[in-house]
PDB file of N, CA and C in Angstrom:
ATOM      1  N   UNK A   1     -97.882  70.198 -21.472  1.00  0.00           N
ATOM      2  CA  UNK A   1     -98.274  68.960 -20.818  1.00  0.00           C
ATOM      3  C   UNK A   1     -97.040  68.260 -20.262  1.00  0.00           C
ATOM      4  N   UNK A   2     -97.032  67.491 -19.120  1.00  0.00           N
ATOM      5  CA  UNK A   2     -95.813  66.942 -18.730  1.00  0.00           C
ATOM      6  C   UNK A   2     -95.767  65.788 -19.549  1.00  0.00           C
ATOM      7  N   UNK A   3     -94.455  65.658 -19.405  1.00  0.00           N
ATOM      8  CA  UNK A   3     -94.152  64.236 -19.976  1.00  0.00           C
ATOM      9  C   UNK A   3     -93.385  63.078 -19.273  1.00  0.00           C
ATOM     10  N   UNK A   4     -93.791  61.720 -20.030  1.00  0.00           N
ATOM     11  CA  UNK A   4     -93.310  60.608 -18.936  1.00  0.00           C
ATOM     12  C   UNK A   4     -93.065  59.569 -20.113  1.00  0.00           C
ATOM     13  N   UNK A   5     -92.015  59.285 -19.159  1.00  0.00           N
ATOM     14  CA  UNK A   5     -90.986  58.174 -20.470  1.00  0.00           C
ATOM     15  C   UNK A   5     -91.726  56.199 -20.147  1.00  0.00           C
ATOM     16  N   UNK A   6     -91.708  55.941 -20.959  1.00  0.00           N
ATOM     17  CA  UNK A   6     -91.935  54.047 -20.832  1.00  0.00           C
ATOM     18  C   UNK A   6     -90.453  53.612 -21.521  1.00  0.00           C
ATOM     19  N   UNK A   7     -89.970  52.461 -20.911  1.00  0.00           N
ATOM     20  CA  UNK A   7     -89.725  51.611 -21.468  1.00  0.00           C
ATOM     21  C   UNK A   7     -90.208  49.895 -21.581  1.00  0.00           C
ATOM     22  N   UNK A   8     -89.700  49.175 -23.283  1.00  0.00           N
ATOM     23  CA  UNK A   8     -90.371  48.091 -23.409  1.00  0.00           C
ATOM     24  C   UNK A   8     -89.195  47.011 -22.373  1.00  0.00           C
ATOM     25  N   UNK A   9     -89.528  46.217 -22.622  1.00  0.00           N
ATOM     26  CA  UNK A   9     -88.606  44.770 -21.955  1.00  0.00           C
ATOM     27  C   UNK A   9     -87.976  44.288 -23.268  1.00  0.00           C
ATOM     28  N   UNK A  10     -86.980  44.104 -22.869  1.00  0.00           N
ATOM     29  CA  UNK A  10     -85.574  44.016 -24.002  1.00  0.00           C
ATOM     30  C   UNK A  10     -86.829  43.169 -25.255  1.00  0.00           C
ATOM     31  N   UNK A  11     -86.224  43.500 -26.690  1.00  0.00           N
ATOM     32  CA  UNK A  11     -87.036  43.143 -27.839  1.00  0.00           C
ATOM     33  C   UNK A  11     -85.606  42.439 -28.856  1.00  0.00           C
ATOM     34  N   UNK A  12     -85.555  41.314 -28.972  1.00  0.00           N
ATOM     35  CA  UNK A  12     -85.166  40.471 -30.138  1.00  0.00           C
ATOM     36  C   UNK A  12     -85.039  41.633 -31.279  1.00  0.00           C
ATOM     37  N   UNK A  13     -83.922  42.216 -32.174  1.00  0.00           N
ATOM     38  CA  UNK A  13     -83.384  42.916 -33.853  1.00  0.00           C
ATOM     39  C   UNK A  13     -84.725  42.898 -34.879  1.00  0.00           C
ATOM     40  N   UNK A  14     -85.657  40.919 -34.649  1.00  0.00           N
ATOM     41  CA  UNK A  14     -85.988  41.458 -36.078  1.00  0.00           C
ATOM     42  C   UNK A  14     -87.577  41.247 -35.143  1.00  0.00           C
ATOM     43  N   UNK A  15     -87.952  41.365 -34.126  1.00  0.00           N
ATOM     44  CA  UNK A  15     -89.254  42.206 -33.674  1.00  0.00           C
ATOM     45  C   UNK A  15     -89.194  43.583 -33.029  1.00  0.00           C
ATOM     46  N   UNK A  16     -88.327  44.336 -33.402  1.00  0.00           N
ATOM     47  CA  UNK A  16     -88.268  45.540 -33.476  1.00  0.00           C
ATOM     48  C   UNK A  16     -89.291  46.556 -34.285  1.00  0.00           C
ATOM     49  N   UNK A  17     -89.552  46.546 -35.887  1.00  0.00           N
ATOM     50  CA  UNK A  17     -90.459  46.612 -35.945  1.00  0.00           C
ATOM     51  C   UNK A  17     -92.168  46.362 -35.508  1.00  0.00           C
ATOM     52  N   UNK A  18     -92.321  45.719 -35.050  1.00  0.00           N
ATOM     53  CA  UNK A  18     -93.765  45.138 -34.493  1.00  0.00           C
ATOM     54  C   UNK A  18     -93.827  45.852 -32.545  1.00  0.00           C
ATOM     55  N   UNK A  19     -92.543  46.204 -32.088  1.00  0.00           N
ATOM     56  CA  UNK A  19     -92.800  46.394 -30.889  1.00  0.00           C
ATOM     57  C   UNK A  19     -92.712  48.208 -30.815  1.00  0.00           C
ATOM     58  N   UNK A  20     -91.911  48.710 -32.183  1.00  0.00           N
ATOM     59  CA  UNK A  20     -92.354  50.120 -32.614  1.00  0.00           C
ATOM     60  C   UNK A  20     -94.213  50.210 -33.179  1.00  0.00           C
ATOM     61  N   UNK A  21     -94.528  49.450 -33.635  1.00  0.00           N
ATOM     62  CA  UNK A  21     -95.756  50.195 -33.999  1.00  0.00           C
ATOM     63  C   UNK A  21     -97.017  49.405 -32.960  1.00  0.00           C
ATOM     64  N   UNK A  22     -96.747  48.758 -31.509  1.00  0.00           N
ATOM     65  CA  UNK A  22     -97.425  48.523 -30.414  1.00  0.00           C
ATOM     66  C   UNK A  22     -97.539  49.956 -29.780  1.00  0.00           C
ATOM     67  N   UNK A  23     -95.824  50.475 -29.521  1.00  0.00           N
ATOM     68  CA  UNK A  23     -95.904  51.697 -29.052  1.00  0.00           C
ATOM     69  C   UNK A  23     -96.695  52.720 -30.171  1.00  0.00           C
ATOM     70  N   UNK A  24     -96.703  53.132 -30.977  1.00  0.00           N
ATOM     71  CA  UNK A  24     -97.358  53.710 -31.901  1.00  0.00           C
ATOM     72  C   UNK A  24     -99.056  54.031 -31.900  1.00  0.00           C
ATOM     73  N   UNK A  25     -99.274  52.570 -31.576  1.00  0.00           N
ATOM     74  CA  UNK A  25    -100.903  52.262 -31.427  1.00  0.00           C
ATOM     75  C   UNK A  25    -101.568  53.087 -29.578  1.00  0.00           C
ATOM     76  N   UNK A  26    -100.214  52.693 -29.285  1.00  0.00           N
ATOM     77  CA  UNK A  26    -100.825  52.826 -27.545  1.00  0.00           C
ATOM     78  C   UNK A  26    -100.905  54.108 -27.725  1.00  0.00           C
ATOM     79  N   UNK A  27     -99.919  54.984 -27.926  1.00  0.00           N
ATOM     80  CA  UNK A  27     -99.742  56.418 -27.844  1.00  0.00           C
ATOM     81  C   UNK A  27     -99.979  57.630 -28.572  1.00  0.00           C
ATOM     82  N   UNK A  28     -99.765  57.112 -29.858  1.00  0.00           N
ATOM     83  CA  UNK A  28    -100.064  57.423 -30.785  1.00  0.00           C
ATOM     84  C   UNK A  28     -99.377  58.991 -31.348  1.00  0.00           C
ATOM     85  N   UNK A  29    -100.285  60.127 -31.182  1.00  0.00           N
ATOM     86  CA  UNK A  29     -99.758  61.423 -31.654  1.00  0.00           C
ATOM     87  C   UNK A  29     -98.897  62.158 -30.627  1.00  0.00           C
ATOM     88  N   UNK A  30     -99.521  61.410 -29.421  1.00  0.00           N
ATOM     89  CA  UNK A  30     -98.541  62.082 -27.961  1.00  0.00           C
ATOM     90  C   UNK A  30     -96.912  61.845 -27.931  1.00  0.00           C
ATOM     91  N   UNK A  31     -96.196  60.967 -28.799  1.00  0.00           N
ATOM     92  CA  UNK A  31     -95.295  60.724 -28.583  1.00  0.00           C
ATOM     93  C   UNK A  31     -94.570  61.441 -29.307  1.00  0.00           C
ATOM     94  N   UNK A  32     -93.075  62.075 -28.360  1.00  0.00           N
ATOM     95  CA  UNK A  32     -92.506  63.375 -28.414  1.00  0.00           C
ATOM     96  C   UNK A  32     -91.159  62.467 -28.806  1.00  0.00           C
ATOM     97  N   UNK A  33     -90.590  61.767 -28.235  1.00  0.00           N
ATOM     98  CA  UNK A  33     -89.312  60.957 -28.325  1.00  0.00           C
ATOM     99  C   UNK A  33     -89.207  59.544 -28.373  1.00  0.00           C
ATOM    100  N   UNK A  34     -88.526  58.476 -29.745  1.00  0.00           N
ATOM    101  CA  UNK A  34     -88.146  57.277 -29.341  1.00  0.00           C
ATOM    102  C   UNK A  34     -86.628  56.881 -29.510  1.00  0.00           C
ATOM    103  N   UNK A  35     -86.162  56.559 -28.654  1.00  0.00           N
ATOM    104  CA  UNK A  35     -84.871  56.219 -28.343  1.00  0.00           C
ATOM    105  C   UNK A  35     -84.602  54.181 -28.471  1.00  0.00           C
ATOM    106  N   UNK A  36     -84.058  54.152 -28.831  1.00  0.00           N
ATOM    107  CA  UNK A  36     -83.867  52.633 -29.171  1.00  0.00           C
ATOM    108  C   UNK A  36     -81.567  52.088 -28.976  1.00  0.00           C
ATOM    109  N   UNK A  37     -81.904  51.428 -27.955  1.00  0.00           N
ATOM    110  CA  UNK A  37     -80.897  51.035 -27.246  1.00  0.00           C
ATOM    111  C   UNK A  37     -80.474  49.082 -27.272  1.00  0.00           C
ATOM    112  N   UNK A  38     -79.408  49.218 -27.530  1.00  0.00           N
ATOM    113  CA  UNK A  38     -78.959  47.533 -27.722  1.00  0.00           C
ATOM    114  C   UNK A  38     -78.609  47.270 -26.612  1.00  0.00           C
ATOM    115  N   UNK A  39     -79.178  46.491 -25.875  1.00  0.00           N
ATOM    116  CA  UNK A  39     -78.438  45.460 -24.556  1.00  0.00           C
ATOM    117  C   UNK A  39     -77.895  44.182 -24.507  1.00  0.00           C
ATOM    118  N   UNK A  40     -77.993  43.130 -24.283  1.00  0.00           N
ATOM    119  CA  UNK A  40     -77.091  41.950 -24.622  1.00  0.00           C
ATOM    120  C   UNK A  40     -77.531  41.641 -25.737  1.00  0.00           C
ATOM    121  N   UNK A  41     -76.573  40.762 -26.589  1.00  0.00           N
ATOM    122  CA  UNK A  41     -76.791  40.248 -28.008  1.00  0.00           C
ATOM    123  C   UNK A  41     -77.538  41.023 -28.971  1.00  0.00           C
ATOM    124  N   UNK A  42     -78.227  40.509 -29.529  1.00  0.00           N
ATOM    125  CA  UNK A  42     -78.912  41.146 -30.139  1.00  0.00           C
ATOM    126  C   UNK A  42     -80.504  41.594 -29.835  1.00  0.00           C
ATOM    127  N   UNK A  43     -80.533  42.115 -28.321  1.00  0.00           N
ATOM    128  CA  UNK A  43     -81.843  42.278 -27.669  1.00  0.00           C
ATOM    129  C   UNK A  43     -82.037  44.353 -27.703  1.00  0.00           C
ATOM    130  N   UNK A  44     -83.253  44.533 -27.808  1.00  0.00           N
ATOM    131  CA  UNK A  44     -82.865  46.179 -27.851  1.00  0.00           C
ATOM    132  C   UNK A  44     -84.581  46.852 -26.871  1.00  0.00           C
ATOM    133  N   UNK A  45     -84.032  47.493 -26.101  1.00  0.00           N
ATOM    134  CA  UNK A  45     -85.051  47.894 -25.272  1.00  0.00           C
ATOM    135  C   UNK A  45     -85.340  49.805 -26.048  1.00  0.00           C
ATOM    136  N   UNK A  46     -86.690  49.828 -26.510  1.00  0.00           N
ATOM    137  CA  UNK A  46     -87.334  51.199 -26.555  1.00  0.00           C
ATOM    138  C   UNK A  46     -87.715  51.989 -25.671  1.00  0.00           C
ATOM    139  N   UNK A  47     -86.731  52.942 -25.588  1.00  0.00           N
ATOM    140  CA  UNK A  47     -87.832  53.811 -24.594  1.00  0.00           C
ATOM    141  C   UNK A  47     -88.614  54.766 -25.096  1.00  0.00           C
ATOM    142  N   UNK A  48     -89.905  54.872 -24.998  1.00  0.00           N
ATOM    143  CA  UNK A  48     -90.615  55.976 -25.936  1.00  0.00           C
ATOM    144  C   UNK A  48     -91.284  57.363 -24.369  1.00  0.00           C
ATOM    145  N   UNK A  49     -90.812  58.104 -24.965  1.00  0.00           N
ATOM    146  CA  UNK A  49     -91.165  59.479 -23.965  1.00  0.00           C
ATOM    147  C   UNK A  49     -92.931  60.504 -24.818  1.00  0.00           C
ATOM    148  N   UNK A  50     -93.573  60.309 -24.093  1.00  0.00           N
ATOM    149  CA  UNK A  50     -94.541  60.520 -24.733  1.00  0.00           C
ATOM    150  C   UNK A  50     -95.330  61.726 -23.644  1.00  0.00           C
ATOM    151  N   UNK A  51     -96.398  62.857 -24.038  1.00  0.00           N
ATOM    152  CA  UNK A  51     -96.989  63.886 -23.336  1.00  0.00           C
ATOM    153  C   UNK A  51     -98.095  62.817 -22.323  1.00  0.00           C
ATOM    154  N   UNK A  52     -98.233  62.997 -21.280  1.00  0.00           N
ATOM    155  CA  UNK A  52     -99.163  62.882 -20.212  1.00  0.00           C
ATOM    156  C   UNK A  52    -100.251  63.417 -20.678  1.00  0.00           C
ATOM    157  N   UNK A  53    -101.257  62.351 -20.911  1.00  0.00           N
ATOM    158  CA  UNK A  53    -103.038  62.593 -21.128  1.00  0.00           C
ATOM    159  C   UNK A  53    -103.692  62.537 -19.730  1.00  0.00           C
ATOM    160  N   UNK A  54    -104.944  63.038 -19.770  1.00  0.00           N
ATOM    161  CA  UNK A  54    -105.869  63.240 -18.669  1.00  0.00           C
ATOM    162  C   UNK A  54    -106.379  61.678 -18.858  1.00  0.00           C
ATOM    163  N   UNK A  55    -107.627  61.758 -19.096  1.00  0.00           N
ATOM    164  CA  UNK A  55    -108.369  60.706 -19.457  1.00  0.00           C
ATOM    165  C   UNK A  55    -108.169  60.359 -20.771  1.00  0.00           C
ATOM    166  N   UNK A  56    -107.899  59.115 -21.341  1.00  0.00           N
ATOM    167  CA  UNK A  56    -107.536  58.701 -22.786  1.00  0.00           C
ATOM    168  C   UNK A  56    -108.990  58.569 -23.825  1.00  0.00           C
ATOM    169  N   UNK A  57    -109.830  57.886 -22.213  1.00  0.00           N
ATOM    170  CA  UNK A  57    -111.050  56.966 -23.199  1.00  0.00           C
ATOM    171  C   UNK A  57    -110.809  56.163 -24.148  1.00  0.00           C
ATOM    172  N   UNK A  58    -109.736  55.616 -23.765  1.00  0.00           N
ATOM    173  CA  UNK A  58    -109.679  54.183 -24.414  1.00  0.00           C
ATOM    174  C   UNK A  58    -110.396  52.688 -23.806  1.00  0.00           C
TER     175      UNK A  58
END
């Protein structure tokens, strides 16, 4: 299956947890890679790389 990367919009240290298990919920078993990156201060943008679904039916 191909795959296609998201990233979130920079996330505040201590909602890091809560913006890992948003991605979690959306994607769920499809997700192949999460990468987690610090940008100014203490802000950190996820990128999660996940397999390309057809139709979700969500």
């Amino acid at each position: 299956m191909p795959m296609t990367q998201y990233s979130t919009s920079p996330v505040p240290l201590y909602l890091l947890p809560q913006a890992l298990s948003e991605e979690i919920k959306k994607y769920g078993d499809a997700i192949a890679e999460v990468r987690i990156r610090r940008t100014t201060g203490h802000n950190y943008v996820l990128k999660v790389k996940h397999e390309r679904r057809g139709d979700r039916g969500d």
